[in-house]
PDB file of N, CA and C in Angstrom:
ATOM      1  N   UNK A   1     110.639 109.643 -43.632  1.00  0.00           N
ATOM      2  CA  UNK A   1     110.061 109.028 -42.445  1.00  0.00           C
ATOM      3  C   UNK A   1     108.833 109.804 -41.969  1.00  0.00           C
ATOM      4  N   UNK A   2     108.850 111.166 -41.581  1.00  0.00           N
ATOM      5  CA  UNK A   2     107.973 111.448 -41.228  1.00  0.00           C
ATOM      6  C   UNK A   2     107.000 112.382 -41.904  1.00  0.00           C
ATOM      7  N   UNK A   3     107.028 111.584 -43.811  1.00  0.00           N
ATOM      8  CA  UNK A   3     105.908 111.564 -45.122  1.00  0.00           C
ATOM      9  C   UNK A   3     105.253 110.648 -44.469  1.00  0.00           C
ATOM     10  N   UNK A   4     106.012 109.393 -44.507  1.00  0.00           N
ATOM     11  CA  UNK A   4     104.816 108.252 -43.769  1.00  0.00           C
ATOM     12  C   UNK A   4     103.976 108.070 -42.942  1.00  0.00           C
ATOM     13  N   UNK A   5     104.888 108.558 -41.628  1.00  0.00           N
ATOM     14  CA  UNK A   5     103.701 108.848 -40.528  1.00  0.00           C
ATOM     15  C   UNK A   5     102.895 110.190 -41.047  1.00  0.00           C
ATOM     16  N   UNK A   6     102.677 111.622 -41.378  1.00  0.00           N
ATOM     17  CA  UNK A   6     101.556 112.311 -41.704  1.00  0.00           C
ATOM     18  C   UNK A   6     100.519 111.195 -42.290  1.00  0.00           C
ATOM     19  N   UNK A   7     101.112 110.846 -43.582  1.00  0.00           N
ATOM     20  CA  UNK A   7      99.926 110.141 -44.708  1.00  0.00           C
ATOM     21  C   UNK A   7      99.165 109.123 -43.677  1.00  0.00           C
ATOM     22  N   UNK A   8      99.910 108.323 -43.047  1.00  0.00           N
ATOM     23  CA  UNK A   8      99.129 107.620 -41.968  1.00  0.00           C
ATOM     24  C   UNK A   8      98.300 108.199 -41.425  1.00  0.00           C
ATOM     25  N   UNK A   9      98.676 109.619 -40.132  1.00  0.00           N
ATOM     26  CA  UNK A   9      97.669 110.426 -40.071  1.00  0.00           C
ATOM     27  C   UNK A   9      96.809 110.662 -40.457  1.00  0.00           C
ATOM     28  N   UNK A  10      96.781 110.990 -41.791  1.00  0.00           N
ATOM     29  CA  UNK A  10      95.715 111.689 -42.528  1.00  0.00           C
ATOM     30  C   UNK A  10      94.705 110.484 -43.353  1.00  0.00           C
ATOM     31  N   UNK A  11      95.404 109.380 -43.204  1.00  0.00           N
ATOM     32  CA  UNK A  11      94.266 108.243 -43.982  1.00  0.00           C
ATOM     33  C   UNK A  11      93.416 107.623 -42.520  1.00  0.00           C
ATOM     34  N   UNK A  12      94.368 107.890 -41.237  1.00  0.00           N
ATOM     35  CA  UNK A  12      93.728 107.890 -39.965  1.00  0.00           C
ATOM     36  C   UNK A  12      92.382 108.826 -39.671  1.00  0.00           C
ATOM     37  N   UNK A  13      92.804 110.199 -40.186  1.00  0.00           N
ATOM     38  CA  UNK A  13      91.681 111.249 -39.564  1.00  0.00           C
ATOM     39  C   UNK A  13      90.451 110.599 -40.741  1.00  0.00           C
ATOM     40  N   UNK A  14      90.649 110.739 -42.088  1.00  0.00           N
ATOM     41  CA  UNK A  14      89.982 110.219 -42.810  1.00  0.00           C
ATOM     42  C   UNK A  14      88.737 109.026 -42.537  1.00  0.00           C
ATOM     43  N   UNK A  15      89.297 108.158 -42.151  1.00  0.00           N
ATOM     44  CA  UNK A  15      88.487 106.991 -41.410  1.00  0.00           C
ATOM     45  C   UNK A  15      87.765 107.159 -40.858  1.00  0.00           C
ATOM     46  N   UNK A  16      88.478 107.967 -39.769  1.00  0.00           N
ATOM     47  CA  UNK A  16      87.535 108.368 -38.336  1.00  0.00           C
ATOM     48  C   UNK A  16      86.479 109.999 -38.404  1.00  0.00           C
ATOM     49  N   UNK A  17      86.511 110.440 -40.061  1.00  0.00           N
ATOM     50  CA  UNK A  17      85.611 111.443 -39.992  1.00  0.00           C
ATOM     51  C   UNK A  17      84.473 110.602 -40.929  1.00  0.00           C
ATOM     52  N   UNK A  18      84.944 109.671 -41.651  1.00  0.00           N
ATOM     53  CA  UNK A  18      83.754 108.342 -42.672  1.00  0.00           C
ATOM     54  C   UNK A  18      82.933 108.005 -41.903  1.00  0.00           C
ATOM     55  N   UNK A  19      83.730 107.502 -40.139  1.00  0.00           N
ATOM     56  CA  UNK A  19      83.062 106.533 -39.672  1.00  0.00           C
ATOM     57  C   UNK A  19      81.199 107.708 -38.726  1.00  0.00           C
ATOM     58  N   UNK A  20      82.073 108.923 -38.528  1.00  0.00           N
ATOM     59  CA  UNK A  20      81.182 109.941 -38.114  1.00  0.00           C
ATOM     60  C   UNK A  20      80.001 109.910 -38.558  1.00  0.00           C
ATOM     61  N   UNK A  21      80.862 110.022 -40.374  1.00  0.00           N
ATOM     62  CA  UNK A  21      79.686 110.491 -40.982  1.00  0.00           C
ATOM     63  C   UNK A  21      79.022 109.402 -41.531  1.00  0.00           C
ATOM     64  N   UNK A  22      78.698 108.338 -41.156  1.00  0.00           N
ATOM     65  CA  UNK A  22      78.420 107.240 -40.928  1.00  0.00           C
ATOM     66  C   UNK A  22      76.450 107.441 -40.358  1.00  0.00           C
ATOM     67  N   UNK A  23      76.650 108.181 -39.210  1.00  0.00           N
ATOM     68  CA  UNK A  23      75.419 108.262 -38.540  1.00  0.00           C
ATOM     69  C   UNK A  23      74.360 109.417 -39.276  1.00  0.00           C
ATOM     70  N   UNK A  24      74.823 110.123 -40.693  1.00  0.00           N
ATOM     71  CA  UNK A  24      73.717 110.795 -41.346  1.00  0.00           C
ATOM     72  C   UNK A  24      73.063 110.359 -41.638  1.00  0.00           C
ATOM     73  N   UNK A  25      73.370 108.621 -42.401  1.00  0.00           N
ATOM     74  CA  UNK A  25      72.181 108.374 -42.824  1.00  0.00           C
ATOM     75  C   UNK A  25      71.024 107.778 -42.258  1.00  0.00           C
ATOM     76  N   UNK A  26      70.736 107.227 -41.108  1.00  0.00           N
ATOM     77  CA  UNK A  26      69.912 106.776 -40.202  1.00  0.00           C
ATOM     78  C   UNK A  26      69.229 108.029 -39.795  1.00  0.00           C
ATOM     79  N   UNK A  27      70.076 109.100 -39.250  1.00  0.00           N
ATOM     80  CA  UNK A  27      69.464 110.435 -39.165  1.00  0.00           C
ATOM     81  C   UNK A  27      68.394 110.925 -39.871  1.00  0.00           C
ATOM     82  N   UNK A  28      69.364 110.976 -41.106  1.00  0.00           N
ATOM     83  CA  UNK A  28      68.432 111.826 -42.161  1.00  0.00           C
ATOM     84  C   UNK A  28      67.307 110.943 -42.470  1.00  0.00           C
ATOM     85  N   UNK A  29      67.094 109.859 -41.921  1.00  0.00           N
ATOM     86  CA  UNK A  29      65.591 108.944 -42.808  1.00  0.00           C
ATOM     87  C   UNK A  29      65.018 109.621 -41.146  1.00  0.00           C
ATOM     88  N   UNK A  30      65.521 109.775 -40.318  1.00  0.00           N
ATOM     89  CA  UNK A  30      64.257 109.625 -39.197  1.00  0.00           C
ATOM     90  C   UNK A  30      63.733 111.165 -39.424  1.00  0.00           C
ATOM     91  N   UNK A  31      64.124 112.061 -39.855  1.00  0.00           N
ATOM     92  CA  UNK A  31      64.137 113.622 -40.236  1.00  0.00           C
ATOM     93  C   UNK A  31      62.787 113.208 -41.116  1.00  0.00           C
ATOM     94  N   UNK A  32      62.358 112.820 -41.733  1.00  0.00           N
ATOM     95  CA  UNK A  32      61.424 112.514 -42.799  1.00  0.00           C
ATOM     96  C   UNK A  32      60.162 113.516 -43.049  1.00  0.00           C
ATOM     97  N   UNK A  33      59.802 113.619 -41.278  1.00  0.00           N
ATOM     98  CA  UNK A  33      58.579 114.086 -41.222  1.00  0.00           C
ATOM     99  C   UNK A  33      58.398 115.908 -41.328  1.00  0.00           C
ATOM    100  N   UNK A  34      60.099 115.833 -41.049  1.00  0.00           N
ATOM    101  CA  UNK A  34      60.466 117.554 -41.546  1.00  0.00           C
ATOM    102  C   UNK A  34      60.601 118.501 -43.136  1.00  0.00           C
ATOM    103  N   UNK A  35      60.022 117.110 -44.033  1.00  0.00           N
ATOM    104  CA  UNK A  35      60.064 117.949 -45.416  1.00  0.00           C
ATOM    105  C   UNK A  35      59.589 119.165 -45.573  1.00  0.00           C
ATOM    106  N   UNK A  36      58.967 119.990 -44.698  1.00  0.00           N
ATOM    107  CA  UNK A  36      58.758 121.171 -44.730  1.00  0.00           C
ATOM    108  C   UNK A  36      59.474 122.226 -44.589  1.00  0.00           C
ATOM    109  N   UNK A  37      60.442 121.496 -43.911  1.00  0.00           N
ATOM    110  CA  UNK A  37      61.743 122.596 -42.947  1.00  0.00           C
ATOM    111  C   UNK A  37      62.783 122.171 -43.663  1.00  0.00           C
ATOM    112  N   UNK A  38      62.654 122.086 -44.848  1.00  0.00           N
ATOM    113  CA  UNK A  38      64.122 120.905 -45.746  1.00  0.00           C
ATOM    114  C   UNK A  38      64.943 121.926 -45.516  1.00  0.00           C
ATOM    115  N   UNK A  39      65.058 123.552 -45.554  1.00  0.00           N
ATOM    116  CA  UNK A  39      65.944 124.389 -46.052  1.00  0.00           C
ATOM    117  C   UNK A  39      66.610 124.685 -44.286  1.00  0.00           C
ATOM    118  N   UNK A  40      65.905 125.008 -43.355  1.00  0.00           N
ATOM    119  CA  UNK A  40      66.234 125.162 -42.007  1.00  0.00           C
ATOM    120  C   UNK A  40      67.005 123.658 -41.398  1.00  0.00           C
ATOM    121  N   UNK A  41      66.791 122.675 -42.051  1.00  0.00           N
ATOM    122  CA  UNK A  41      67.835 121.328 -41.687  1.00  0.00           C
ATOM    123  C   UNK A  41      68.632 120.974 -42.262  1.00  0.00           C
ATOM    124  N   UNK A  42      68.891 121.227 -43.412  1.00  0.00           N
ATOM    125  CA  UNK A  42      70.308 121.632 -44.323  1.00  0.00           C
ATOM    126  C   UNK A  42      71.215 122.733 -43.508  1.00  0.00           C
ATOM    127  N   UNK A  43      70.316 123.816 -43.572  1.00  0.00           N
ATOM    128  CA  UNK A  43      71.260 124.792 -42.608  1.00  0.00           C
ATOM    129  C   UNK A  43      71.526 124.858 -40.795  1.00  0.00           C
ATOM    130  N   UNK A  44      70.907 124.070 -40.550  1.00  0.00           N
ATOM    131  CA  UNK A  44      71.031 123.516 -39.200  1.00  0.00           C
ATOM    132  C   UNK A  44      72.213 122.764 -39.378  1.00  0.00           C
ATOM    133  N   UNK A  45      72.693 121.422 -39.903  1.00  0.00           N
ATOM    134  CA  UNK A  45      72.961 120.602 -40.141  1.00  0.00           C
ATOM    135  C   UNK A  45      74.637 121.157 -40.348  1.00  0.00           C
ATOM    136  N   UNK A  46      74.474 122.208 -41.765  1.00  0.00           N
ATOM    137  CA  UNK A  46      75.950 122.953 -41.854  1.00  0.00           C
ATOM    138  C   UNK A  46      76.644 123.651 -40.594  1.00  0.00           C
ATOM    139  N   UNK A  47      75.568 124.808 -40.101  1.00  0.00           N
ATOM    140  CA  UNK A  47      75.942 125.231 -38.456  1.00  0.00           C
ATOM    141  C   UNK A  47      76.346 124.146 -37.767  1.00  0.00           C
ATOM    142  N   UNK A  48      75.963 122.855 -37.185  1.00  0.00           N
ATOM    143  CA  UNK A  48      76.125 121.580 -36.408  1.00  0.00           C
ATOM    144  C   UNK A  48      77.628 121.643 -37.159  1.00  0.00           C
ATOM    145  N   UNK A  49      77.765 121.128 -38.021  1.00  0.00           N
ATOM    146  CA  UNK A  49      79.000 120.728 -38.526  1.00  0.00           C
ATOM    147  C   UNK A  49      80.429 121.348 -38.750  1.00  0.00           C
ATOM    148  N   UNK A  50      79.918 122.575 -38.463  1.00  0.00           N
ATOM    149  CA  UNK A  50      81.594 123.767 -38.649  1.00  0.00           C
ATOM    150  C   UNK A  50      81.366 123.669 -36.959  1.00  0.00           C
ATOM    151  N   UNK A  51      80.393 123.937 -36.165  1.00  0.00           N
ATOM    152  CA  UNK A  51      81.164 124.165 -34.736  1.00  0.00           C
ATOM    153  C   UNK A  51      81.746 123.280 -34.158  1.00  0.00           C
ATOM    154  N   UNK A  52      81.671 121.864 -34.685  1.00  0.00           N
ATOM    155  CA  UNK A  52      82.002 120.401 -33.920  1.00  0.00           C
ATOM    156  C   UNK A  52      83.078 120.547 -34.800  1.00  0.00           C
ATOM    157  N   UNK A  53      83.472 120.747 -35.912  1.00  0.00           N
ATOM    158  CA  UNK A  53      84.911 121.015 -36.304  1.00  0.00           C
ATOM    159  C   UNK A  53      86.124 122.004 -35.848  1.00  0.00           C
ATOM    160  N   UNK A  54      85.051 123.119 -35.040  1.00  0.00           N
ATOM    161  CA  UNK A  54      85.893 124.165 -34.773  1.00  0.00           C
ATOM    162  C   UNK A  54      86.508 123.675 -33.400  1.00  0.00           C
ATOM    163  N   UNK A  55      85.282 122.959 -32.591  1.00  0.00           N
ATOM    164  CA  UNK A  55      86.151 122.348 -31.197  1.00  0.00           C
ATOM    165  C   UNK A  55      86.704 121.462 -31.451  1.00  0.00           C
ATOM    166  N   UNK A  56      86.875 120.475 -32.337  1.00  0.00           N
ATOM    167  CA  UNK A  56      87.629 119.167 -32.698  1.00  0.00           C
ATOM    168  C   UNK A  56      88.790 120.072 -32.917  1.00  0.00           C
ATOM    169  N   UNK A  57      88.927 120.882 -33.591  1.00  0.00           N
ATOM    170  CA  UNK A  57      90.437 121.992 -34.042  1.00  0.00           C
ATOM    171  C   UNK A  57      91.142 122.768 -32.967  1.00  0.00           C
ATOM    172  N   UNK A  58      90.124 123.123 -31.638  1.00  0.00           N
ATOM    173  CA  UNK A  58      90.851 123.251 -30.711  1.00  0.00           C
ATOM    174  C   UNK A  58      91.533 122.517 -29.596  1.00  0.00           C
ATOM    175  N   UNK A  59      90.888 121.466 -29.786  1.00  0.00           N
ATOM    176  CA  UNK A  59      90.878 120.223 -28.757  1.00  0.00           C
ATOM    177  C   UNK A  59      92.259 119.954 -28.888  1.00  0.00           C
ATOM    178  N   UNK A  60      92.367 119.578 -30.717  1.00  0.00           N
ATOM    179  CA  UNK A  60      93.482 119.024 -31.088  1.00  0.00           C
ATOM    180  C   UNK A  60      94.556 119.660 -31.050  1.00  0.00           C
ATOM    181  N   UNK A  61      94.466 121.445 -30.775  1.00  0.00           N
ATOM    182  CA  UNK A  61      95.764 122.126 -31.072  1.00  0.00           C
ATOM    183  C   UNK A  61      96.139 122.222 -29.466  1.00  0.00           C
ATOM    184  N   UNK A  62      95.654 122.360 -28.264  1.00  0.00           N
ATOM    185  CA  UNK A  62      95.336 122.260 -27.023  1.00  0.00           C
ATOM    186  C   UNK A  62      96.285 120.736 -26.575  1.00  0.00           C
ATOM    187  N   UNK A  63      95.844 119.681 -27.429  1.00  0.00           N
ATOM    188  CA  UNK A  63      96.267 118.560 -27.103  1.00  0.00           C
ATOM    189  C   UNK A  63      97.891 118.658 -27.391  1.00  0.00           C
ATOM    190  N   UNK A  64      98.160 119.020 -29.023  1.00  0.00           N
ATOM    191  CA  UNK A  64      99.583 119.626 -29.155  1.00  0.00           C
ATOM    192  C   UNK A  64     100.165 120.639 -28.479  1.00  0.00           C
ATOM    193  N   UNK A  65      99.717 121.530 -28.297  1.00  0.00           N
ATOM    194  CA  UNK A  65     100.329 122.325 -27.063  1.00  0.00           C
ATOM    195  C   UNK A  65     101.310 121.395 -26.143  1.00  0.00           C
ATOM    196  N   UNK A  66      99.857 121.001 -25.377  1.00  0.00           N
ATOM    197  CA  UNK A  66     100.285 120.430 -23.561  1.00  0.00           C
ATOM    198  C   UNK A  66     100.689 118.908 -23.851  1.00  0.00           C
ATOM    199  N   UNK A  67     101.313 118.272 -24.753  1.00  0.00           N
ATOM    200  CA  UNK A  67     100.891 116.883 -25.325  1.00  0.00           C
ATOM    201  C   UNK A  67     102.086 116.358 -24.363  1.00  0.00           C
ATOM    202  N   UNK A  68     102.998 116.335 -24.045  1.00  0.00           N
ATOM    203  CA  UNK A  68     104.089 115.603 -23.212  1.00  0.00           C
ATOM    204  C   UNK A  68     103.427 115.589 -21.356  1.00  0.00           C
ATOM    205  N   UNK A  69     102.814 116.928 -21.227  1.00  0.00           N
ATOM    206  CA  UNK A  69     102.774 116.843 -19.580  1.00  0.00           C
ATOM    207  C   UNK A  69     101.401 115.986 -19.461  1.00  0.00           C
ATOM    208  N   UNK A  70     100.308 116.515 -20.349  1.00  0.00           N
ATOM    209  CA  UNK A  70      98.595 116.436 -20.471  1.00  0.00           C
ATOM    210  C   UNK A  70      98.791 114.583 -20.519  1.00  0.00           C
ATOM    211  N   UNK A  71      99.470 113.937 -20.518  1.00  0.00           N
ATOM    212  CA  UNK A  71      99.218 112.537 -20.836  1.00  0.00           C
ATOM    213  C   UNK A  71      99.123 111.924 -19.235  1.00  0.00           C
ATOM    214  N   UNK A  72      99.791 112.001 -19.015  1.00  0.00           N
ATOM    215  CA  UNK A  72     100.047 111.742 -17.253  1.00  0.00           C
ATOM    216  C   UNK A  72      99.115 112.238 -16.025  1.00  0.00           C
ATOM    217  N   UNK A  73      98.716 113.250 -16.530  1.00  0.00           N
ATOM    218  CA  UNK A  73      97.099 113.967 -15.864  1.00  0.00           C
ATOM    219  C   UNK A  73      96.135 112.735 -15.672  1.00  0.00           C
ATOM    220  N   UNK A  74      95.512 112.885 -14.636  1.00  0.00           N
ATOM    221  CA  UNK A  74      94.130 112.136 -14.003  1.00  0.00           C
ATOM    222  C   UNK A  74      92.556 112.825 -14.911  1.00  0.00           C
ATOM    223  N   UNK A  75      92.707 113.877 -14.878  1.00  0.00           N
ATOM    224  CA  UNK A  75      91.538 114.732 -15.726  1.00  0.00           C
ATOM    225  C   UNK A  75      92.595 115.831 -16.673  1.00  0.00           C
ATOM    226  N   UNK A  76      93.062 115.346 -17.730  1.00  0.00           N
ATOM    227  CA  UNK A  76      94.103 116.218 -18.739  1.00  0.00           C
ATOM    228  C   UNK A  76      92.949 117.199 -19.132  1.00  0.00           C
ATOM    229  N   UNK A  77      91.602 117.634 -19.495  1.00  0.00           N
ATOM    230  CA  UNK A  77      90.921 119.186 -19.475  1.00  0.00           C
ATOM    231  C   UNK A  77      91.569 119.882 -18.692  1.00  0.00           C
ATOM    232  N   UNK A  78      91.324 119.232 -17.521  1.00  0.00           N
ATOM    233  CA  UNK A  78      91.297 120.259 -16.025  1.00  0.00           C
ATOM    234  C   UNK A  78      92.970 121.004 -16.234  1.00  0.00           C
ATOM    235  N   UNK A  79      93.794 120.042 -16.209  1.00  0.00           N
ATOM    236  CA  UNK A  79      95.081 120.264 -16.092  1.00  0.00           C
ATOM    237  C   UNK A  79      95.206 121.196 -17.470  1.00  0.00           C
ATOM    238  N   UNK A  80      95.231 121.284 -18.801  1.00  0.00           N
ATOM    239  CA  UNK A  80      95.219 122.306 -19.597  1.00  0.00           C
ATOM    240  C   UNK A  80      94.339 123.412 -19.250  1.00  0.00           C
ATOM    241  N   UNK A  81      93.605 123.473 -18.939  1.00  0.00           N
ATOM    242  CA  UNK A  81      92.978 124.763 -18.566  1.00  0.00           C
ATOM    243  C   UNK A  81      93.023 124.948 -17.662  1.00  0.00           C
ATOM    244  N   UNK A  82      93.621 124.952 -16.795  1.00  0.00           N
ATOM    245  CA  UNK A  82      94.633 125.579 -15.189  1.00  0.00           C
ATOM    246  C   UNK A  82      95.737 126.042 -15.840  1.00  0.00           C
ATOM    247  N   UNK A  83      96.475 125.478 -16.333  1.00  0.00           N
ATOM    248  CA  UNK A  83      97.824 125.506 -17.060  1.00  0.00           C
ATOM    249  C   UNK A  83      97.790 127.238 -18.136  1.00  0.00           C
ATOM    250  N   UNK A  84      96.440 127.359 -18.555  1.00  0.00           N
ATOM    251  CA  UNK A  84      96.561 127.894 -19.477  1.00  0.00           C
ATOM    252  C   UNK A  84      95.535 129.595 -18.848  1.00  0.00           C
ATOM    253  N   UNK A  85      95.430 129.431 -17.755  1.00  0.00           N
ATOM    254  CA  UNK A  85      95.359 130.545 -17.157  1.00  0.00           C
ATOM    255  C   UNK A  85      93.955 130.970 -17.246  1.00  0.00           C
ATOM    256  N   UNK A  86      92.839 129.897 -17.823  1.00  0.00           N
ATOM    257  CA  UNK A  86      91.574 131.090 -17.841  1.00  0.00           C
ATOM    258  C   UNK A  86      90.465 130.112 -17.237  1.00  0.00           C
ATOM    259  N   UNK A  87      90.112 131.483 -15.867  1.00  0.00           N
ATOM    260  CA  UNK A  87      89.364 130.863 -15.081  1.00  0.00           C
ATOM    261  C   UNK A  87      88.055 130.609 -15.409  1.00  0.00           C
ATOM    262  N   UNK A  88      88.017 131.354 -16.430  1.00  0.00           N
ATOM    263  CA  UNK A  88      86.335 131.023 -16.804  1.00  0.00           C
ATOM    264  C   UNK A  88      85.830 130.322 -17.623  1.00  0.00           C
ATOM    265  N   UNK A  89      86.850 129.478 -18.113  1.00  0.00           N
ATOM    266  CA  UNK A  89      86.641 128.315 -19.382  1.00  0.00           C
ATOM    267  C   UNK A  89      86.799 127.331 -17.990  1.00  0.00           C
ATOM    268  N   UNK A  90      87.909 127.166 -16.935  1.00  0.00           N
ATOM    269  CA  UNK A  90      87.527 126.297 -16.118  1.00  0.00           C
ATOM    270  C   UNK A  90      86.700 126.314 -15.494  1.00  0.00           C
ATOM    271  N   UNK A  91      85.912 127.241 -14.731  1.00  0.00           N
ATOM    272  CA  UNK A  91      85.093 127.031 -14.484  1.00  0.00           C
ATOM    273  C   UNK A  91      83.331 126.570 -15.269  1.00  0.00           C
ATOM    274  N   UNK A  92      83.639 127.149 -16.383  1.00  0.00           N
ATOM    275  CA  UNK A  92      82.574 126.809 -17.192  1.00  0.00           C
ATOM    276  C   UNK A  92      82.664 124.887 -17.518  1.00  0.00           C
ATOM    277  N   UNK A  93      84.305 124.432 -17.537  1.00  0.00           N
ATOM    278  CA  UNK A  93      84.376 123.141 -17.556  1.00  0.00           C
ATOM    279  C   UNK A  93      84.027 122.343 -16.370  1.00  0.00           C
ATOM    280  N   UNK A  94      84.069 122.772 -15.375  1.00  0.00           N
ATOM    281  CA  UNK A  94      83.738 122.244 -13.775  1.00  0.00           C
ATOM    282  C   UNK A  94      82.158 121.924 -13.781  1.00  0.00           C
ATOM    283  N   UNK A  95      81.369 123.380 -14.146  1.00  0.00           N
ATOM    284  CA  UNK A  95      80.201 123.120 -14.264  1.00  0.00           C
ATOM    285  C   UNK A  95      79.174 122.496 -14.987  1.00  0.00           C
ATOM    286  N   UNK A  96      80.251 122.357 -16.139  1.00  0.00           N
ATOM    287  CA  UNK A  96      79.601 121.306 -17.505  1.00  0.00           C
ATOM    288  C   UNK A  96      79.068 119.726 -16.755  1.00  0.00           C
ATOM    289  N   UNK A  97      80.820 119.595 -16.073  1.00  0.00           N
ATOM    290  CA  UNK A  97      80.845 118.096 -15.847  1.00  0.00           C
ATOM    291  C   UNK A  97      79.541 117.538 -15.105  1.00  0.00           C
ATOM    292  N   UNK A  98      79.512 118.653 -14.028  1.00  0.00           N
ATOM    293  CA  UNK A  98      78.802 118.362 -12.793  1.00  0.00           C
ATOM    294  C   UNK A  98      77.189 118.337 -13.186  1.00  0.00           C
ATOM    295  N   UNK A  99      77.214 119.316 -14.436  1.00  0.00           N
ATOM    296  CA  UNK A  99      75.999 118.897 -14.779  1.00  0.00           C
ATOM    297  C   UNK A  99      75.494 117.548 -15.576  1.00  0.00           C
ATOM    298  N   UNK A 100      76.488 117.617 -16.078  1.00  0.00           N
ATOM    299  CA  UNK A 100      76.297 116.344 -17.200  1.00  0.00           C
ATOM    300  C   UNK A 100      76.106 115.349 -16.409  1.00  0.00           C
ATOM    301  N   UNK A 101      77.139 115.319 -15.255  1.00  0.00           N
ATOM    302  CA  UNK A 101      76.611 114.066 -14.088  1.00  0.00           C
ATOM    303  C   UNK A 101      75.100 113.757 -13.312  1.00  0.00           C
ATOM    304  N   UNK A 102      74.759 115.160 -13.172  1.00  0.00           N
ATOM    305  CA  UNK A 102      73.427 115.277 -12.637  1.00  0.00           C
ATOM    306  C   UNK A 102      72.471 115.222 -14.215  1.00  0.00           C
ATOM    307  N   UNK A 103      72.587 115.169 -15.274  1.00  0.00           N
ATOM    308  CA  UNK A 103      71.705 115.217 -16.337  1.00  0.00           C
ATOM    309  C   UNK A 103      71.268 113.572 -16.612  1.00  0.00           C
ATOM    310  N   UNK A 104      72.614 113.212 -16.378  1.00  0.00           N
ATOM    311  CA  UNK A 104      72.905 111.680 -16.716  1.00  0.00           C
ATOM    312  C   UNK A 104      71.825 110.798 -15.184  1.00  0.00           C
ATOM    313  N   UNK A 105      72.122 111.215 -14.144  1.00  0.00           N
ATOM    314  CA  UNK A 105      71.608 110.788 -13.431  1.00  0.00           C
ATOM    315  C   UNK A 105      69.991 110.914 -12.849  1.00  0.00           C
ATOM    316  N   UNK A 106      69.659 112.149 -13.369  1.00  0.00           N
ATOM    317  CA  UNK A 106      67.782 112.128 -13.350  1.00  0.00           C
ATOM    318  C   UNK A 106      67.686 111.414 -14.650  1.00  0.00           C
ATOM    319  N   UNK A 107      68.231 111.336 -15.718  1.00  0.00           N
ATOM    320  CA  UNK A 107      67.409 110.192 -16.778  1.00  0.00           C
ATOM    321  C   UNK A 107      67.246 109.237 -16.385  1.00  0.00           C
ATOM    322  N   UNK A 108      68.441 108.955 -15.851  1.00  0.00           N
ATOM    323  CA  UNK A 108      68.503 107.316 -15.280  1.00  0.00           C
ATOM    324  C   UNK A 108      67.267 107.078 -14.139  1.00  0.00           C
ATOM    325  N   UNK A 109      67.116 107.860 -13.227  1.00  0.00           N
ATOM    326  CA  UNK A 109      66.290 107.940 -12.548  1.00  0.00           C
ATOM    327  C   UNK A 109      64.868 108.084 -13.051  1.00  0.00           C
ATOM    328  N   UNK A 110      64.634 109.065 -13.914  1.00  0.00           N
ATOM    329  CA  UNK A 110      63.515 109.247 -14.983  1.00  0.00           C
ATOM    330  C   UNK A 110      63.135 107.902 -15.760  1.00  0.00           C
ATOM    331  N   UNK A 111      63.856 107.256 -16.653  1.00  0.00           N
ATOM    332  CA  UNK A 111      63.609 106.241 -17.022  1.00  0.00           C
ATOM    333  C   UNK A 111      63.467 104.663 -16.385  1.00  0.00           C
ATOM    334  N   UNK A 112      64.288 104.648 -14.849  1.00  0.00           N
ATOM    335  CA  UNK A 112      63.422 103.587 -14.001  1.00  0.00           C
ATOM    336  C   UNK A 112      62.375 103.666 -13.598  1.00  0.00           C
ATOM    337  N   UNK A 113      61.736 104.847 -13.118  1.00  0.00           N
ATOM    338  CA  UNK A 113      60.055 105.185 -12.701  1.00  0.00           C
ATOM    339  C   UNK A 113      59.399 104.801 -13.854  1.00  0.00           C
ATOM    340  N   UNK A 114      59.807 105.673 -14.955  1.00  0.00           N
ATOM    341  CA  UNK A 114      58.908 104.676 -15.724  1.00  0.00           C
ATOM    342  C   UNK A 114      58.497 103.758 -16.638  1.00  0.00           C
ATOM    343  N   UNK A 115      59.728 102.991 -16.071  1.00  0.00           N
ATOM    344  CA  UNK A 115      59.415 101.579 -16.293  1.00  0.00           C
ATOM    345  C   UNK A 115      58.668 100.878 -15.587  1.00  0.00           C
ATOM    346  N   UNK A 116      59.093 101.057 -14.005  1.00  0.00           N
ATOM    347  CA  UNK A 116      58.165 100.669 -13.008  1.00  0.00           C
ATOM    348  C   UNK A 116      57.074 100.460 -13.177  1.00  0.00           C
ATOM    349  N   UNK A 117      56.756 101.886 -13.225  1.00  0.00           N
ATOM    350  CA  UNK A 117      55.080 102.265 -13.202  1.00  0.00           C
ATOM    351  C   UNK A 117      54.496 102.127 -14.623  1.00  0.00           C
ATOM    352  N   UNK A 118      55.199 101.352 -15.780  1.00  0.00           N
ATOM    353  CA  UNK A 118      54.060 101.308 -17.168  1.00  0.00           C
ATOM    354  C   UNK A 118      53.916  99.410 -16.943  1.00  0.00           C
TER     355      UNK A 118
END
């Protein structure tokens, strides 16, 4: 029984790392004008790709951890990292948000002016 569900899993994660990698190739044609830097965007590209794996690996072990209480949470981050005692990853998460809200909101603002005005 639970051969089946892993293999499911794993033809699941599978999918959903295809569908990721899905967006290289549109990428890599708009990169075009960087044939100079071929060796610094290969290795850009590898760096990009182990650290978004390394937080996808914590996310997910984080999620197993707290996985019975973290579902029922209003903001399940917040609640694992209270839970888990370190104030300075929450707070570094508090300040992410708040920025991301304010980042999100001068574009928006940025990009109605100028529309307006072209």
């Amino acid at each position: 029984m639970w051969c089946s569900s892993l293999f499911s899993a794993l033809v699941d994660d599978f999918r959903y790392t295809m569908y990721n990698l899905l967006v290289l190739i549109p990428a890599s044609q708009s990169v075009d004008r960087y044939k100079d830097y071929k060796d610094l965007v290969i290795t850009t590209f590898l760096i990009a790709t182990v650290l978004v794996y390394c937080v996808a690996m914590v996310i997910l072990l984080c999620s197993m951890g707290f996985y019975p209480e973290m579902v029922h949470q209003p903001v399940p981050w917040y609640f694992v990292l209270k839970k888990m005692g370190i104030a300075w990853a929450l707070g570094l998460y508090v300040f992410r948000i708040f920025y991301t809200l304010m980042e999100t909101a001068l574009g928006m603002i940025y990009g109605l002016v100028r529309r307006i005005t072209a």
